[in-house]
PDB file of N, CA and C in Angstrom:
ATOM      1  N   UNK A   1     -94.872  35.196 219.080  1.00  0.00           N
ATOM      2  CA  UNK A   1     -94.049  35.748 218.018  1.00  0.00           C
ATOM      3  C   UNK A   1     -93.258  36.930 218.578  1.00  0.00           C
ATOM      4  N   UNK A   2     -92.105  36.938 218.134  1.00  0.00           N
ATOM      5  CA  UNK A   2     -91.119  38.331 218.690  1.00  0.00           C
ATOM      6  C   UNK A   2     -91.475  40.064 218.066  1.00  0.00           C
ATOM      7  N   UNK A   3     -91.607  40.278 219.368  1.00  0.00           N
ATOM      8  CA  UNK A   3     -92.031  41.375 218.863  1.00  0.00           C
ATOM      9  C   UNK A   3     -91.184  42.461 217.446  1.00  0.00           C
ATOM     10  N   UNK A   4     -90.218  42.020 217.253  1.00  0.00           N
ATOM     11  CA  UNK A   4     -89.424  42.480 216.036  1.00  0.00           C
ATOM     12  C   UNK A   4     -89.867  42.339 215.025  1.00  0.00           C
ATOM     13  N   UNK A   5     -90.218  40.925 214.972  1.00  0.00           N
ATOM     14  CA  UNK A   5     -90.817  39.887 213.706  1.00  0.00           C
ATOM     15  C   UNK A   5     -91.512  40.622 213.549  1.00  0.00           C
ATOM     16  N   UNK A   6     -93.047  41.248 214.311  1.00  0.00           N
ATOM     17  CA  UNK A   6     -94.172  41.113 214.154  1.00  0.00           C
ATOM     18  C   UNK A   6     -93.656  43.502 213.543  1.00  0.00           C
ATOM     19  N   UNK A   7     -93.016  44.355 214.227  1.00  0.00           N
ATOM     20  CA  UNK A   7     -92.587  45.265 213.613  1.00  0.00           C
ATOM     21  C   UNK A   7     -92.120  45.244 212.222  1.00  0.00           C
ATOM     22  N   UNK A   8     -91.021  44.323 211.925  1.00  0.00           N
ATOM     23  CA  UNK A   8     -90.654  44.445 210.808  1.00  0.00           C
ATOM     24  C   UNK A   8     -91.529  44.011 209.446  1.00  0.00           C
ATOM     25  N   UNK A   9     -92.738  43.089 209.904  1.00  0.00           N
ATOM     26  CA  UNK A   9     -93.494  42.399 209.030  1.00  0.00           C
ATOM     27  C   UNK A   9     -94.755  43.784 208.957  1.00  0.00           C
ATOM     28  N   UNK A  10     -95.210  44.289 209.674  1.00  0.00           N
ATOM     29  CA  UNK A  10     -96.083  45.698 209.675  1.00  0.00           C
ATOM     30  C   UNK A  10     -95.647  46.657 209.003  1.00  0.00           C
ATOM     31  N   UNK A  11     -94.232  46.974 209.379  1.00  0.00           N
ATOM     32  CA  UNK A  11     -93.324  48.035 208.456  1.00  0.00           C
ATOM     33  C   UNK A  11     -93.416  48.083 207.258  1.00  0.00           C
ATOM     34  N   UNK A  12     -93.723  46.308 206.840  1.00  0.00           N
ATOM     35  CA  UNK A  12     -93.050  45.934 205.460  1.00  0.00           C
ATOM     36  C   UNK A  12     -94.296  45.955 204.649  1.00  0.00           C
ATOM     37  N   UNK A  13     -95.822  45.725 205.775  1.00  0.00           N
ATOM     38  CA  UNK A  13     -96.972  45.821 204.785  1.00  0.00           C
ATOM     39  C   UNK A  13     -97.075  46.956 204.735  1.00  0.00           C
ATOM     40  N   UNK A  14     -96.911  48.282 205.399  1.00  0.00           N
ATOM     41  CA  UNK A  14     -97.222  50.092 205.534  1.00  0.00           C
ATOM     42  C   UNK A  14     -96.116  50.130 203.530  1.00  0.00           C
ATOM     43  N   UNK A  15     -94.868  49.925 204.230  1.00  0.00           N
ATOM     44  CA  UNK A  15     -94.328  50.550 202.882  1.00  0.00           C
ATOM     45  C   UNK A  15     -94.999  49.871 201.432  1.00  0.00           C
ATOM     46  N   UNK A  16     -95.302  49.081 201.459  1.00  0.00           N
ATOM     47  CA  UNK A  16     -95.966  48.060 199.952  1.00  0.00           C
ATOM     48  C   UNK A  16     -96.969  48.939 200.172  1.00  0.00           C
ATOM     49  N   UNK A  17     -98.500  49.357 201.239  1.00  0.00           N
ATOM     50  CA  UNK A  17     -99.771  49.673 200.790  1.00  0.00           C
ATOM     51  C   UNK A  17     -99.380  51.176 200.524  1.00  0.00           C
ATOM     52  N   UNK A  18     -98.430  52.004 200.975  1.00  0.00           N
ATOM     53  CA  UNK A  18     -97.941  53.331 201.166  1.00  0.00           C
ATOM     54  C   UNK A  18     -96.901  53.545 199.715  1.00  0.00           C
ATOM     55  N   UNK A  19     -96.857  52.566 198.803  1.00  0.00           N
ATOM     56  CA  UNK A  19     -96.090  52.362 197.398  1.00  0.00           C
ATOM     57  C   UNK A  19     -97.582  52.410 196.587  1.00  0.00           C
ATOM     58  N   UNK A  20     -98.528  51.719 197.159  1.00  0.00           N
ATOM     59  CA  UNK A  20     -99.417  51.422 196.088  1.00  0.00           C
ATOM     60  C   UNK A  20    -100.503  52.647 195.467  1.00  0.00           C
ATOM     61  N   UNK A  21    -100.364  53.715 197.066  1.00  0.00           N
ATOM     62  CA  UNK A  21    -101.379  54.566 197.283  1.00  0.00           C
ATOM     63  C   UNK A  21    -100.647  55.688 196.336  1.00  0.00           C
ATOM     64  N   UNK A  22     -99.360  56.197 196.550  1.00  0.00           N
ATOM     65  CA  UNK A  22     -98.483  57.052 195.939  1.00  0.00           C
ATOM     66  C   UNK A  22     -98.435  56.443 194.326  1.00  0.00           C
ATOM     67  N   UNK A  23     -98.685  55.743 193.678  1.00  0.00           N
ATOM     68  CA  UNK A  23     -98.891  54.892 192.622  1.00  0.00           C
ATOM     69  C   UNK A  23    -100.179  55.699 192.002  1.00  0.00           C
ATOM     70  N   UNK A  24    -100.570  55.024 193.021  1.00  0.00           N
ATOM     71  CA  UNK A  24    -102.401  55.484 192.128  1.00  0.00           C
ATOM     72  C   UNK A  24    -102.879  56.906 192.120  1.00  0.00           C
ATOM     73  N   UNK A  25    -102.416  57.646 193.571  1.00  0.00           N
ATOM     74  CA  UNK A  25    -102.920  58.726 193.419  1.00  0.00           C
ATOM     75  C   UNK A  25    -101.839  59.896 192.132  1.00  0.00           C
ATOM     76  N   UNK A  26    -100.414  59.440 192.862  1.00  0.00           N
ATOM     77  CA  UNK A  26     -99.628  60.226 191.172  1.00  0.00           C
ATOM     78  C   UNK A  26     -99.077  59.751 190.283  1.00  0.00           C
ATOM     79  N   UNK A  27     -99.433  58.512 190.129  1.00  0.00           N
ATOM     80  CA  UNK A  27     -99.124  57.461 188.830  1.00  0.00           C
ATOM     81  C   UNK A  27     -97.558  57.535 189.088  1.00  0.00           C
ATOM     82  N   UNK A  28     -96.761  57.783 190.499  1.00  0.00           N
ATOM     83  CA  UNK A  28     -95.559  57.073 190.932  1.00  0.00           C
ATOM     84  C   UNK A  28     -95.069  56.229 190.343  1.00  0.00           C
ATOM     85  N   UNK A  29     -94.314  55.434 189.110  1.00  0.00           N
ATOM     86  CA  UNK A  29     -94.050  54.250 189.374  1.00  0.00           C
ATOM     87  C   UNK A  29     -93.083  53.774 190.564  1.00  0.00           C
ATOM     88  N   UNK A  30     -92.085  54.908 190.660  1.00  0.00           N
ATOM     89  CA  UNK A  30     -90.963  54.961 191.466  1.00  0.00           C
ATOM     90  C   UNK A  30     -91.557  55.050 192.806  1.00  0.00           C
ATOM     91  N   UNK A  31     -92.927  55.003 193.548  1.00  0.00           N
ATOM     92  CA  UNK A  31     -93.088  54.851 194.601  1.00  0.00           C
ATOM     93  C   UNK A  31     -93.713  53.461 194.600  1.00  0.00           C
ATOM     94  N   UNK A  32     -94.113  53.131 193.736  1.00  0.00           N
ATOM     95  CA  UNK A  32     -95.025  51.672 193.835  1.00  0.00           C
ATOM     96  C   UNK A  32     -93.337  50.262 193.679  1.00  0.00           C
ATOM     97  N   UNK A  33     -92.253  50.908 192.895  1.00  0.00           N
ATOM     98  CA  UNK A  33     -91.206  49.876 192.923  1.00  0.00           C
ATOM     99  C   UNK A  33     -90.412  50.145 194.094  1.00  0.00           C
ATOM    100  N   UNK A  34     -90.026  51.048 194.615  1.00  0.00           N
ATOM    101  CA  UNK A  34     -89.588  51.330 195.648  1.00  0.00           C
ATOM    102  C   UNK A  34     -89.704  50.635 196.888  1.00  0.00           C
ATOM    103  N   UNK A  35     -91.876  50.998 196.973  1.00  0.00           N
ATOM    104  CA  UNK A  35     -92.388  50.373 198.229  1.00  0.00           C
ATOM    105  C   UNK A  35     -92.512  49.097 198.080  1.00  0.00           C
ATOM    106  N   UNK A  36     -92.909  48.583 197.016  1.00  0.00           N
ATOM    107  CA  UNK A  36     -92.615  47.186 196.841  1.00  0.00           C
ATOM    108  C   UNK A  36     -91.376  46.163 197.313  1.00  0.00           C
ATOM    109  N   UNK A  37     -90.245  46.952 196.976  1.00  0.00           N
ATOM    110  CA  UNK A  37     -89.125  46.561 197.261  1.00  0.00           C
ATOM    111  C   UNK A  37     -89.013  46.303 198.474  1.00  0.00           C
ATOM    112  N   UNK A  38     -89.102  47.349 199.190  1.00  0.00           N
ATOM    113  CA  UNK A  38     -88.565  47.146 200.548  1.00  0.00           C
ATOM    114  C   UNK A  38     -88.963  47.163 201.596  1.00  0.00           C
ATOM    115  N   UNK A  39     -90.585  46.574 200.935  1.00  0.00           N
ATOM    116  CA  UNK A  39     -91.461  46.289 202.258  1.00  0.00           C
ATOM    117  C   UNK A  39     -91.039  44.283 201.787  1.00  0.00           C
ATOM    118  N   UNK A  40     -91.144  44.184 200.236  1.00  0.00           N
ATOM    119  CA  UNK A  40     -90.890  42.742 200.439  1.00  0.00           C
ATOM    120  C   UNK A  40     -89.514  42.457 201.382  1.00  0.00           C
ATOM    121  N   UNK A  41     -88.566  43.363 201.477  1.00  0.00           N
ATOM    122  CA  UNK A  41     -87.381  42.937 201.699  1.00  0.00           C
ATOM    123  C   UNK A  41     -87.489  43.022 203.780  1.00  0.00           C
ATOM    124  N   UNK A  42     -88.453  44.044 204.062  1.00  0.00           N
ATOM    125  CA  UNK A  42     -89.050  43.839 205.604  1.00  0.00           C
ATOM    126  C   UNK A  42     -89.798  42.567 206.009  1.00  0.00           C
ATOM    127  N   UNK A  43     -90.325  42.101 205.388  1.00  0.00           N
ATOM    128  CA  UNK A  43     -91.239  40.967 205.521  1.00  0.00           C
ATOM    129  C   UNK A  43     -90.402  39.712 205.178  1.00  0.00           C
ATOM    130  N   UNK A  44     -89.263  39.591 204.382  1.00  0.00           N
ATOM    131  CA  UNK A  44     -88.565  38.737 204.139  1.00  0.00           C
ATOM    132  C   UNK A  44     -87.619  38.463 205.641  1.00  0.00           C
ATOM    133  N   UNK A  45     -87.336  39.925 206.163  1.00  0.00           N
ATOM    134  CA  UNK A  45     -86.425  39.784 207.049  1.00  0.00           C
ATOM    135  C   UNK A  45     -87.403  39.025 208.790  1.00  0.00           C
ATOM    136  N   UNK A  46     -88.819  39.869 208.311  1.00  0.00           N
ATOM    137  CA  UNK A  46     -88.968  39.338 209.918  1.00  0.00           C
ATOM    138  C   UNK A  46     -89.473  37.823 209.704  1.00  0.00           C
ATOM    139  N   UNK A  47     -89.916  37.390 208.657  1.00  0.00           N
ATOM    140  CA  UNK A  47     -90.561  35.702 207.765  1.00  0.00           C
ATOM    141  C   UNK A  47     -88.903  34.941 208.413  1.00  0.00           C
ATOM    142  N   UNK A  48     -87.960  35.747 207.783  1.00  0.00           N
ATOM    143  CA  UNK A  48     -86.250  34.888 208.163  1.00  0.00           C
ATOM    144  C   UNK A  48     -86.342  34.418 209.734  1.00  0.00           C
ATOM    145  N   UNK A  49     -86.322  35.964 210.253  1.00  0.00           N
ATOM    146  CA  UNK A  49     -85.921  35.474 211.560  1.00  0.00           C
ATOM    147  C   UNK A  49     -86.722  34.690 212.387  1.00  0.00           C
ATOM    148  N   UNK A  50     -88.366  34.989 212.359  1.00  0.00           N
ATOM    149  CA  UNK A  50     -89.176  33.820 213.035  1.00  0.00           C
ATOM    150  C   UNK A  50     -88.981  32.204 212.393  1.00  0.00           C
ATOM    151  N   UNK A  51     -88.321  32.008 211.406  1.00  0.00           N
ATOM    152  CA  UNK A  51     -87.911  30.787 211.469  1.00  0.00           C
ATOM    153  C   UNK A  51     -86.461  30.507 211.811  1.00  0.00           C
ATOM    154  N   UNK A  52     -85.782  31.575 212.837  1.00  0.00           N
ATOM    155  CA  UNK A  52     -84.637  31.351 213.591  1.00  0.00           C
ATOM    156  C   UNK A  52     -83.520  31.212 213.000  1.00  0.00           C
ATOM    157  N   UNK A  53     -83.472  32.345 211.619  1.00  0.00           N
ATOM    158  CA  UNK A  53     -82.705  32.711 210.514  1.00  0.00           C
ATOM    159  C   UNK A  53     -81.989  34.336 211.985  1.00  0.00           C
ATOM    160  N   UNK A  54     -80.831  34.219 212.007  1.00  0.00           N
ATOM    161  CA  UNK A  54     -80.655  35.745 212.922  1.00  0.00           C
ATOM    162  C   UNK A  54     -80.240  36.735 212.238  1.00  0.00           C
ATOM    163  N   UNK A  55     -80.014  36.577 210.904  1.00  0.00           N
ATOM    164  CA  UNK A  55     -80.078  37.547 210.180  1.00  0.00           C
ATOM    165  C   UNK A  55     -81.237  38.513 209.616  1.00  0.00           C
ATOM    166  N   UNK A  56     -82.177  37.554 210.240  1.00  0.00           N
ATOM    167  CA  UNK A  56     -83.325  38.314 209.431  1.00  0.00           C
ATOM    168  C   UNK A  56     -83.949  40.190 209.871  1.00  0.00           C
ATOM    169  N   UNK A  57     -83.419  39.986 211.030  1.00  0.00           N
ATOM    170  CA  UNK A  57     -83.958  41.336 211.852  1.00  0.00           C
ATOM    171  C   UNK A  57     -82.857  42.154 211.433  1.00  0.00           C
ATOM    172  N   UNK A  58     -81.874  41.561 211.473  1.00  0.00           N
ATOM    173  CA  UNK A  58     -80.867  42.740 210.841  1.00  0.00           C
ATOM    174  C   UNK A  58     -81.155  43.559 209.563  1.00  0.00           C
ATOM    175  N   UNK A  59     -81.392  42.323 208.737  1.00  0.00           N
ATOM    176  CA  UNK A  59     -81.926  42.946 207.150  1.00  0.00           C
ATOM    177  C   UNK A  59     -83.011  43.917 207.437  1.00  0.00           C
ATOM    178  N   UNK A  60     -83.735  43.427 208.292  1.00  0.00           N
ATOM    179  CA  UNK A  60     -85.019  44.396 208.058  1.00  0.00           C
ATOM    180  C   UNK A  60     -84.546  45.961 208.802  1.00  0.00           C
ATOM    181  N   UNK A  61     -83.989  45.667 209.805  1.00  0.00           N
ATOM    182  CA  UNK A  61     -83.168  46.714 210.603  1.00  0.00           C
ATOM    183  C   UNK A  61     -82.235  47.656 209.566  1.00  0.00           C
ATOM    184  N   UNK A  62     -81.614  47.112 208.575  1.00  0.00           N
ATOM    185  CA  UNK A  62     -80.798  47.894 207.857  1.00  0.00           C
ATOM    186  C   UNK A  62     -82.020  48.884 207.107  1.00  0.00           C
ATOM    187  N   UNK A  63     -83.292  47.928 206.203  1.00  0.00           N
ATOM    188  CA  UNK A  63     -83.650  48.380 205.239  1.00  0.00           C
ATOM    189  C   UNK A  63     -84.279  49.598 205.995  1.00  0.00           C
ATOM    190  N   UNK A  64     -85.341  49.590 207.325  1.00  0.00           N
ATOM    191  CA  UNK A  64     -85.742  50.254 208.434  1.00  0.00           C
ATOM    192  C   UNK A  64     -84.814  51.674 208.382  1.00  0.00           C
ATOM    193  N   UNK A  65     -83.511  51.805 208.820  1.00  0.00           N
ATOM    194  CA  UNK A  65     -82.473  52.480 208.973  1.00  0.00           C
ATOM    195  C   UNK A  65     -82.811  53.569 207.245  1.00  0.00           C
ATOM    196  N   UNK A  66     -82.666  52.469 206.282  1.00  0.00           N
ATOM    197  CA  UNK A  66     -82.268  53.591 204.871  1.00  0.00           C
ATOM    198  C   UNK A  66     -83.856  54.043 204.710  1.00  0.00           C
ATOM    199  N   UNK A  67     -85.124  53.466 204.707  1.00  0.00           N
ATOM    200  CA  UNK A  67     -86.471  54.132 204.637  1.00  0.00           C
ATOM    201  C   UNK A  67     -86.297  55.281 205.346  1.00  0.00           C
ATOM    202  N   UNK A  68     -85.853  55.036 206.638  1.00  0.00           N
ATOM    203  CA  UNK A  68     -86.158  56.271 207.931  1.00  0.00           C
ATOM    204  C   UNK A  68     -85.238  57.867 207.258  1.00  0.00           C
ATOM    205  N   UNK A  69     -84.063  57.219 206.787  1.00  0.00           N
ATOM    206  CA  UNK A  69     -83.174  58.443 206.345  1.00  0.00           C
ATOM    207  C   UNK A  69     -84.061  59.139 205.063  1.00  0.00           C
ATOM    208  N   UNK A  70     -84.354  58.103 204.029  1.00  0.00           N
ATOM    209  CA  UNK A  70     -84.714  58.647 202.969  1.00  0.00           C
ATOM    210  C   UNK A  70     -86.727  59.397 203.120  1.00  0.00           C
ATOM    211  N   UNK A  71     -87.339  59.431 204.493  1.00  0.00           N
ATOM    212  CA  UNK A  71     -88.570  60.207 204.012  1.00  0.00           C
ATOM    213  C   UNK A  71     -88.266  60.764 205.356  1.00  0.00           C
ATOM    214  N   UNK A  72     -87.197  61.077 206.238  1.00  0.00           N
ATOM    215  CA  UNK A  72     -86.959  62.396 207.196  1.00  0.00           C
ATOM    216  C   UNK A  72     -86.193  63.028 206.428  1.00  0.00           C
ATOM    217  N   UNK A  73     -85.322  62.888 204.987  1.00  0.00           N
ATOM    218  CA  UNK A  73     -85.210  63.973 203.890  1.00  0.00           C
ATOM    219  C   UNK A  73     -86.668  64.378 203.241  1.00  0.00           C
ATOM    220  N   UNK A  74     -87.276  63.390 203.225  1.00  0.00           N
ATOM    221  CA  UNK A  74     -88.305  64.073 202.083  1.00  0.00           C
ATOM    222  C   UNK A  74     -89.056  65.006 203.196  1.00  0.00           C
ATOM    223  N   UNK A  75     -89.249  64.505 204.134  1.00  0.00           N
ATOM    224  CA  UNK A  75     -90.392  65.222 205.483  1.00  0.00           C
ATOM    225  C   UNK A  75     -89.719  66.435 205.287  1.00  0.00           C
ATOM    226  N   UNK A  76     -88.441  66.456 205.772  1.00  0.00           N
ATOM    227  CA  UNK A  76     -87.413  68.182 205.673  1.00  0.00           C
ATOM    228  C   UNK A  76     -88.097  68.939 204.366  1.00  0.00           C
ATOM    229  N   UNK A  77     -87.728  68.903 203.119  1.00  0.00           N
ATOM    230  CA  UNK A  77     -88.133  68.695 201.861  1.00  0.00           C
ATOM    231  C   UNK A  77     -89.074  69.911 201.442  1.00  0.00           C
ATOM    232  N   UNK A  78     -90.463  68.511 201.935  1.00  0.00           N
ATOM    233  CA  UNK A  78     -91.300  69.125 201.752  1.00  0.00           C
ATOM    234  C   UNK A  78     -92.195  69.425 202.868  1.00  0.00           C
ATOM    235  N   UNK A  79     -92.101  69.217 203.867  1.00  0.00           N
ATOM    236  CA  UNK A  79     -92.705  70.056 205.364  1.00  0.00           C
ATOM    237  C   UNK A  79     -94.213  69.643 205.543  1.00  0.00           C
ATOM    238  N   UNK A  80     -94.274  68.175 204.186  1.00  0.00           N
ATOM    239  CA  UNK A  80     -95.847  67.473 204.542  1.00  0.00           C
ATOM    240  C   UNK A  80     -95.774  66.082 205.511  1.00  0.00           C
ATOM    241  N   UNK A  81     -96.177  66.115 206.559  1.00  0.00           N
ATOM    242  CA  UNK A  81     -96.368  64.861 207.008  1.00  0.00           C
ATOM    243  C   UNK A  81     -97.167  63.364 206.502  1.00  0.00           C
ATOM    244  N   UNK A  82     -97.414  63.715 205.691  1.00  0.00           N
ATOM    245  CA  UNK A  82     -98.106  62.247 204.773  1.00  0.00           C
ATOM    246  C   UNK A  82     -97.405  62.144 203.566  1.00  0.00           C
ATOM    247  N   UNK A  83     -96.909  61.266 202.869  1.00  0.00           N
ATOM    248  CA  UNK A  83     -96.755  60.207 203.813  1.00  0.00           C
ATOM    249  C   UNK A  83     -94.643  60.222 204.625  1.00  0.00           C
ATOM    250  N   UNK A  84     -94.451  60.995 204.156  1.00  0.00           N
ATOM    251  CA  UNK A  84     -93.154  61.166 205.192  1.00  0.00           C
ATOM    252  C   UNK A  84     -93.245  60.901 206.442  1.00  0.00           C
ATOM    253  N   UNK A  85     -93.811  62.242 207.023  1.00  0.00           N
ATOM    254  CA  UNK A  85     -93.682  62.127 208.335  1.00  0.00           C
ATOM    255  C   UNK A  85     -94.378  61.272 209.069  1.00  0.00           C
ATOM    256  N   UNK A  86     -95.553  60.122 208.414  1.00  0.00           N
ATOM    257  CA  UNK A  86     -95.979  58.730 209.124  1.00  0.00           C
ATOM    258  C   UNK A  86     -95.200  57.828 208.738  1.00  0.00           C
ATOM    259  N   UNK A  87     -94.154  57.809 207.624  1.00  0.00           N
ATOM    260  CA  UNK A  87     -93.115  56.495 207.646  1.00  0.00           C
ATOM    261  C   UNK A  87     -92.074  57.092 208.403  1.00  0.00           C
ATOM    262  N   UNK A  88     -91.888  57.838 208.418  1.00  0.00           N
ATOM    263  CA  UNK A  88     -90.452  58.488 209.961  1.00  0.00           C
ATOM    264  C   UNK A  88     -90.512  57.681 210.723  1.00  0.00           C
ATOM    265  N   UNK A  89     -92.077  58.277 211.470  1.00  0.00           N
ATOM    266  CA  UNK A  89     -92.214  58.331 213.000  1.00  0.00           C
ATOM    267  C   UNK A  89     -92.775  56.814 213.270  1.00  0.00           C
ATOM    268  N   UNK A  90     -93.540  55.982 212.445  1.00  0.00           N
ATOM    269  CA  UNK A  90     -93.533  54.631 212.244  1.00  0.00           C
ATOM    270  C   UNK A  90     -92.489  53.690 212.090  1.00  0.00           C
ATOM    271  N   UNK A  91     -91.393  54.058 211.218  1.00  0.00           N
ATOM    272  CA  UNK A  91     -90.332  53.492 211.003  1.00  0.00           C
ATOM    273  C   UNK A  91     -89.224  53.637 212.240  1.00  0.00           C
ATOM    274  N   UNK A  92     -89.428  54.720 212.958  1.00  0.00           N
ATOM    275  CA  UNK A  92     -88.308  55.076 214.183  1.00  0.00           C
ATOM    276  C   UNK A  92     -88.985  54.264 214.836  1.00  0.00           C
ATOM    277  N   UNK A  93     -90.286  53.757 215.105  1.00  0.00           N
ATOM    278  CA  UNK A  93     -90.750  53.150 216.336  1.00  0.00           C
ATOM    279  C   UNK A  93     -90.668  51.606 216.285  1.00  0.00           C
ATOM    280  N   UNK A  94     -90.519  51.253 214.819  1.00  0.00           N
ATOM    281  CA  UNK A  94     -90.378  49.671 214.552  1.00  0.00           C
ATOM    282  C   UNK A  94     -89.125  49.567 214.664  1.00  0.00           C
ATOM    283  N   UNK A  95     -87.930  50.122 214.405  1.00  0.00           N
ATOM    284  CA  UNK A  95     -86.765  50.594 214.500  1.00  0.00           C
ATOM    285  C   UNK A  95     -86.335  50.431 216.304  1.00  0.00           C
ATOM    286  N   UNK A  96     -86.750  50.509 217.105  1.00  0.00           N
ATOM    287  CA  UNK A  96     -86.673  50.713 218.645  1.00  0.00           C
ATOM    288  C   UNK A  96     -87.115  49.572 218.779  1.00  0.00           C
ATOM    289  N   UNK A  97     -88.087  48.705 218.468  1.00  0.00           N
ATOM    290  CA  UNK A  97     -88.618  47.474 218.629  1.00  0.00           C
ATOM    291  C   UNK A  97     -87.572  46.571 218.191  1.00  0.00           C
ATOM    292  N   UNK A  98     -87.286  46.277 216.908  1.00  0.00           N
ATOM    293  CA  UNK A  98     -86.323  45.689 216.364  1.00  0.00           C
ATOM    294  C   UNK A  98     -84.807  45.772 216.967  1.00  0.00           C
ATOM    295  N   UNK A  99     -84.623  46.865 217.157  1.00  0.00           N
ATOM    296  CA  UNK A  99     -83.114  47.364 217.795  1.00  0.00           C
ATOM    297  C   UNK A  99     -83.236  46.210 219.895  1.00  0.00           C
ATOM    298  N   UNK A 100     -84.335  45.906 220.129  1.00  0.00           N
ATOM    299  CA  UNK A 100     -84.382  45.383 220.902  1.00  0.00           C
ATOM    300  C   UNK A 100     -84.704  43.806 221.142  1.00  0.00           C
ATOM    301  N   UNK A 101     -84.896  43.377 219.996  1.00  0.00           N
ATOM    302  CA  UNK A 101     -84.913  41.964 219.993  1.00  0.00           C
ATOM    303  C   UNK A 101     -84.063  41.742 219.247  1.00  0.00           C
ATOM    304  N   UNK A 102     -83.187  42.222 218.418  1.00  0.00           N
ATOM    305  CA  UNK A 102     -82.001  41.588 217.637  1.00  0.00           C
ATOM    306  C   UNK A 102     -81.308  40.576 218.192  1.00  0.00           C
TER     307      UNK A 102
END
């Protein structure tokens, strides 16, 4: 399996279990629809491309790109590394993976 696939599909389960946790612990809804969203929409992209869809890494690459912007604002923000600064520095690294098998 390409190593992109297998980033973007990890990415995509972190943001869904990292929606569910922000959910429960502050009754988030807006983190549980959020992470939902666009971990399904990571997992859709790397599911695409291992069936030799070449769009699929892109999608996940875009969604990758707007997660990374939107919790290195929140990390700035609020100066807590959980869960910001582990979807950053997770997301920059699936982000480098992906950016290389496209």
């Amino acid at each position: 399996m390409n190593p992109g696939v297998v980033a973007a599909i990890a990415y995509g389960i972190l943001a869904i279990v990292g929606g569910a946790i922000g959910y429960k612990q502050a009754q988030s809804k807006a983190s549980l629809v959020s992470g939902t969203a666009s971990g399904l929409l990571l997992i859709l992209g790397g599911v695409a491309r291992s069936f030799g869809q070449v769009w699929g890494l892109g999608l996940a690459a875009i969604v990758t790109v707007i997660l990374v912007i939107i919790f290195t604002t929140r990390l700035i923000k609020t100066r807590k590394f959980m869960p910001a600064g582990l979807m950053t520095v997770v997301g920059v690294a699936a982000l480098v993976v992906m950016w290389k098998n496209l």
